[in-house]
N, C-alpha and C. Protein backbone atom coordinates (compact mmCIF):
# COMPACT_ATOMS: atom_id res chain seq x y z
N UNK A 1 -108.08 -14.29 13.52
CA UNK A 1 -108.79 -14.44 14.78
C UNK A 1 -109.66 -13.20 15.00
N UNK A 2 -110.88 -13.26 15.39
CA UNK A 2 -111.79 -12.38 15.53
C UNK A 2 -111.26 -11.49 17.14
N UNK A 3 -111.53 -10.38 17.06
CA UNK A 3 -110.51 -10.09 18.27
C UNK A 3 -111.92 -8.63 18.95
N UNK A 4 -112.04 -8.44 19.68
CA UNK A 4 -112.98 -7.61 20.34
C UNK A 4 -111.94 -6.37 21.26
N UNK A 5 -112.77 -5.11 21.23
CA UNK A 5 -112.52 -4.19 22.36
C UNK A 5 -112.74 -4.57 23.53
N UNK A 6 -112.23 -4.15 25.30
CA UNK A 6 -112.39 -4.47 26.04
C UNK A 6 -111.88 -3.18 27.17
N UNK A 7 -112.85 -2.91 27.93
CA UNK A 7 -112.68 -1.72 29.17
C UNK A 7 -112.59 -2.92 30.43
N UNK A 8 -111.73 -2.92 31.03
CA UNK A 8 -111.50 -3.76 32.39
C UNK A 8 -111.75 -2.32 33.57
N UNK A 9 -112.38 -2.61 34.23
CA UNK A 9 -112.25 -1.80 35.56
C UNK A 9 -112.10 -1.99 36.70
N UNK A 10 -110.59 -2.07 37.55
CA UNK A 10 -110.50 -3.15 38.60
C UNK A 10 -110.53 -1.76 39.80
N UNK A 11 -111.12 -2.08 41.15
CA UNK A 11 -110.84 -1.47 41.99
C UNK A 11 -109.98 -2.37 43.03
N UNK A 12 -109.00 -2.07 43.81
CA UNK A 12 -108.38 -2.90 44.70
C UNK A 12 -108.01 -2.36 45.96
N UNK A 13 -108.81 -3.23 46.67
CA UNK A 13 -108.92 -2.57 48.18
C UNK A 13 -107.86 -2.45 49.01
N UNK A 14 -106.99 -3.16 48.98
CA UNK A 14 -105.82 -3.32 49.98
C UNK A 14 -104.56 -3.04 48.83
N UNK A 15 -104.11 -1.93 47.82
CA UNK A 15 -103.20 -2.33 46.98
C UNK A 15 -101.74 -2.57 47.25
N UNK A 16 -101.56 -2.10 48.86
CA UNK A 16 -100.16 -2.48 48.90
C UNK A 16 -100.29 -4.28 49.38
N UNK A 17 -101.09 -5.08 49.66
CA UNK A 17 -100.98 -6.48 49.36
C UNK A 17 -101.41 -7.36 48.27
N UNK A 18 -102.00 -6.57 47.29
CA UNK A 18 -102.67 -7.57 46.22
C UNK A 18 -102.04 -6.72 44.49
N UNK A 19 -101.51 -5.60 44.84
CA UNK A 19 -100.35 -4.68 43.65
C UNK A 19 -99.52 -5.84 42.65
N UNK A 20 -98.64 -6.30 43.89
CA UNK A 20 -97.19 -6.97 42.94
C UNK A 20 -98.04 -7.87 41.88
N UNK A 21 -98.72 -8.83 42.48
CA UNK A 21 -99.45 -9.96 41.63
C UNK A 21 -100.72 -9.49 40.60
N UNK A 22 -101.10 -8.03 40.63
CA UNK A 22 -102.12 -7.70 40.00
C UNK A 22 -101.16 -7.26 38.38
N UNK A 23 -100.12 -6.24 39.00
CA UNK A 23 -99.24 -6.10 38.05
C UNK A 23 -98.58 -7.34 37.16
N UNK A 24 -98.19 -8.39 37.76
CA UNK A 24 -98.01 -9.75 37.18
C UNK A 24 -98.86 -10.25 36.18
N UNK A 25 -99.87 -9.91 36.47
CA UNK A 25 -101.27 -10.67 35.60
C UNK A 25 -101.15 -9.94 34.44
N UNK A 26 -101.30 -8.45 34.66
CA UNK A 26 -100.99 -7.58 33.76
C UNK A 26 -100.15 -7.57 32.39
N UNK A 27 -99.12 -7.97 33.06
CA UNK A 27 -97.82 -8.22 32.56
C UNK A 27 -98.10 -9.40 31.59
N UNK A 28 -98.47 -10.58 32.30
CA UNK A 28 -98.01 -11.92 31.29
C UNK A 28 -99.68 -11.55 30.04
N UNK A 29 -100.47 -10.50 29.99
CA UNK A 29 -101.10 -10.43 29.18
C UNK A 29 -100.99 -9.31 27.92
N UNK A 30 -99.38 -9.27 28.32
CA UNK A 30 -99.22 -7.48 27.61
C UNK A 30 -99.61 -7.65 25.95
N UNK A 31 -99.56 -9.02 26.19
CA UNK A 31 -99.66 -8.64 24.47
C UNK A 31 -101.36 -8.34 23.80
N UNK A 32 -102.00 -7.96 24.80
CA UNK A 32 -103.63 -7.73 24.19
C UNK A 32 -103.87 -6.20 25.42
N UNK A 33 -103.10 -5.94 25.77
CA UNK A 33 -103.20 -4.81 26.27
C UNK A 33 -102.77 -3.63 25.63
N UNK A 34 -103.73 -2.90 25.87
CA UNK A 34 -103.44 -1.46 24.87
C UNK A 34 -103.17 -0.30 25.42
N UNK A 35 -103.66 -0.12 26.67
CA UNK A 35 -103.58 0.74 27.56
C UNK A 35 -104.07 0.95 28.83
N UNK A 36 -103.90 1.46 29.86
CA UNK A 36 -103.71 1.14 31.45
C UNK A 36 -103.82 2.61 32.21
N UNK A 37 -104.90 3.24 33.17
CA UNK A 37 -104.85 4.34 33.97
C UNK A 37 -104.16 3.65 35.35
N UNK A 38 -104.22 4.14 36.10
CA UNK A 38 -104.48 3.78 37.40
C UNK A 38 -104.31 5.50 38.56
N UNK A 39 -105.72 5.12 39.12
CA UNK A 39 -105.43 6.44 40.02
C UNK A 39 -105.47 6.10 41.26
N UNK A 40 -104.67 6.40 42.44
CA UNK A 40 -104.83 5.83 43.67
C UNK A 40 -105.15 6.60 45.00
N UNK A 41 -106.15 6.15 45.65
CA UNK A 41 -107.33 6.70 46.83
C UNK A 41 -106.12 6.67 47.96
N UNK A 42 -105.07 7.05 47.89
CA UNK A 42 -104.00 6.45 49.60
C UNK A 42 -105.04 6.80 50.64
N UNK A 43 -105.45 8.04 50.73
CA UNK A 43 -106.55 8.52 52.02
C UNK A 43 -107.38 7.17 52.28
N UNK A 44 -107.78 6.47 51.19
CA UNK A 44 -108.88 5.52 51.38
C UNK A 44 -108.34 3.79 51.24
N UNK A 45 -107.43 3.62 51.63
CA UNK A 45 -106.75 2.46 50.86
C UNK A 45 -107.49 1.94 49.80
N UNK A 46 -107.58 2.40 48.66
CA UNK A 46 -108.03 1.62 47.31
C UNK A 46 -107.42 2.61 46.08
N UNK A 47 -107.33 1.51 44.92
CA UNK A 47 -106.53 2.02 44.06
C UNK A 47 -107.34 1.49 43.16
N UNK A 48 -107.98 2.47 41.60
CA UNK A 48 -108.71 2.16 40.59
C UNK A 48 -108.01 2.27 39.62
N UNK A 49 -107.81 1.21 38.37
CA UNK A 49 -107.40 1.04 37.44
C UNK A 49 -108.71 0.71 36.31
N UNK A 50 -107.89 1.19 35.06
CA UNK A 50 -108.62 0.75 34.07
C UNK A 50 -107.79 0.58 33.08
N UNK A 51 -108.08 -0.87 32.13
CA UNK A 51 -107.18 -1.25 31.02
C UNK A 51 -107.96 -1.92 29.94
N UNK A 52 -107.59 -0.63 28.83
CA UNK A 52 -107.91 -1.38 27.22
C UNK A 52 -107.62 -2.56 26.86
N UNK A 53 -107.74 -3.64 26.71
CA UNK A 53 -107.66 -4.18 25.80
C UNK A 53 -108.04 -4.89 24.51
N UNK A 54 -107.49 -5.40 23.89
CA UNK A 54 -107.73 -6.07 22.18
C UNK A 54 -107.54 -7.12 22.35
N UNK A 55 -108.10 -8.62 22.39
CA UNK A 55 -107.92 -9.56 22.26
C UNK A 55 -109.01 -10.76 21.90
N UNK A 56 -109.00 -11.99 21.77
CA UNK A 56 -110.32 -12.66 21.53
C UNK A 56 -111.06 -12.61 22.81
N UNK A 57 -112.34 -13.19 22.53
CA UNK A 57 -113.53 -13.12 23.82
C UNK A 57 -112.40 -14.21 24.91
N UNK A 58 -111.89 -15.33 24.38
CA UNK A 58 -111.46 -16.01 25.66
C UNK A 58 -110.04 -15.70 26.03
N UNK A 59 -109.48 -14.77 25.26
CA UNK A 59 -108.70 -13.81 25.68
C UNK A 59 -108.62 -12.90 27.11
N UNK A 60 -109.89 -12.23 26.67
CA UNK A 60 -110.30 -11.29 27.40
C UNK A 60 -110.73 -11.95 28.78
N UNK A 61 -111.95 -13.07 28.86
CA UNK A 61 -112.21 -13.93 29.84
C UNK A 61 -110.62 -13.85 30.89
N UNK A 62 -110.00 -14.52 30.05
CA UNK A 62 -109.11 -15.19 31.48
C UNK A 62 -108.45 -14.27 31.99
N UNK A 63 -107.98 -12.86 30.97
CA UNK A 63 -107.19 -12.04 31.67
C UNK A 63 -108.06 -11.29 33.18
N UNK A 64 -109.54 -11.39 32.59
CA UNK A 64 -110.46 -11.00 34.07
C UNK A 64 -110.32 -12.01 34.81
N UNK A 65 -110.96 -13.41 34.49
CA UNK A 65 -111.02 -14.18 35.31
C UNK A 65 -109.76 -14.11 36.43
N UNK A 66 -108.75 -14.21 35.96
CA UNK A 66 -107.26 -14.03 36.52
C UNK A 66 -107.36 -12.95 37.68
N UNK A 67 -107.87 -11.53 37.47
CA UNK A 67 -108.03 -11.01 38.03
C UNK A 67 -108.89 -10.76 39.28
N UNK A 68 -109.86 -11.16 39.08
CA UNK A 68 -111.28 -11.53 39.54
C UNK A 68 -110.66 -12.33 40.67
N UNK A 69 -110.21 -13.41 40.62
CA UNK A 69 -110.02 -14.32 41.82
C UNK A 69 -108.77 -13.67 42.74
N UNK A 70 -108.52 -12.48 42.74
CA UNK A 70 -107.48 -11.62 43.30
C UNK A 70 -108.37 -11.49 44.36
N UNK A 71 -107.41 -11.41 45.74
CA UNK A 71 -108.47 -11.07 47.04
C UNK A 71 -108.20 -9.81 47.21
N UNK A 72 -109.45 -8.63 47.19
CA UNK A 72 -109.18 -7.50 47.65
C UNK A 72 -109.37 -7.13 46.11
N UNK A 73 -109.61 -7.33 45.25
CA UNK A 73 -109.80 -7.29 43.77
C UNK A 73 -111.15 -7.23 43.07
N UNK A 74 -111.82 -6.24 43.01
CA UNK A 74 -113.33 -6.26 42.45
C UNK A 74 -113.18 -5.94 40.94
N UNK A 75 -113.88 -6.50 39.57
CA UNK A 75 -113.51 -6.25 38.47
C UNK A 75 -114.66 -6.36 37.81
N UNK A 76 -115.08 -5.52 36.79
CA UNK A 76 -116.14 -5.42 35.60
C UNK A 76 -115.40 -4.95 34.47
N UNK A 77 -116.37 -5.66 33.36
CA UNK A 77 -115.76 -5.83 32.09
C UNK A 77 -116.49 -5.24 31.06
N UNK A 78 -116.34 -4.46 29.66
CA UNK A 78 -117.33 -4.01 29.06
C UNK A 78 -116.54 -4.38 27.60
N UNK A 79 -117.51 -5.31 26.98
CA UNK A 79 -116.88 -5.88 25.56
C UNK A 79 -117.42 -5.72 24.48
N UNK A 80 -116.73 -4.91 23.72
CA UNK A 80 -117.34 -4.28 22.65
C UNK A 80 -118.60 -5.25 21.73
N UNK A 81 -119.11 -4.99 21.25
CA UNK A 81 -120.24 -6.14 20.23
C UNK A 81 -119.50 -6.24 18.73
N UNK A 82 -119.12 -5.07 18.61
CA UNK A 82 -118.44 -5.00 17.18
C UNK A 82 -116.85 -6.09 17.01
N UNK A 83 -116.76 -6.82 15.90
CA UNK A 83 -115.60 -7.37 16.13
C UNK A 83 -114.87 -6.70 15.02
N UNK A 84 -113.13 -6.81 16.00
CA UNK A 84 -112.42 -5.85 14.89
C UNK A 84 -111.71 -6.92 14.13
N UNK A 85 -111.27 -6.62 12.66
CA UNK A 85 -110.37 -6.77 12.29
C UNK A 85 -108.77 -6.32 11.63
N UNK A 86 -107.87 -7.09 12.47
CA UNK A 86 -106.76 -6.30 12.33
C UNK A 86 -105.46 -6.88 11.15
């Protein structure tokens, strides 16, 4: 399977109501996830994350899409052009 790099960058405005289920999403995609920041604004209620992952293009799609339809959830995606093989 042709599998691509992927920078997710979610900001989340309200994270103590939209956290548990963002982490969930997270979770049921661990297996194309590579790695995960998260730094959090408390002064400002918002919390920015960013997560590597490795997976195919419609891989990658749904784990945003998933995200994306989170309320309080803003997300951009940056996908490598190069495809890896592993």
């Amino acid at each position: 399977m042709e599998k691509k790099i992927a920078v997710v960058s979610a900001i989340l405005e309200e994270p103590a109501e939209v956290q548990n289920r963002f982490n969930e999403i997270v979770a049921e995609f661990r297996g194309i996830v590579r790695g995960r920041t998260g730094i959090p604004f408390d002064q400002f209620g918002l919390s920015v994350i960013t997560i590597i992952l490795m997976g195919s293009v419609d891989e990658i799609n749904s784990f945003t899409g998933k995200l994306g339809n989170l309320k309080h959830v803003s997300v951009k995606t940056s996908i490598s052009k190069k495809t890896i093989e592993e």
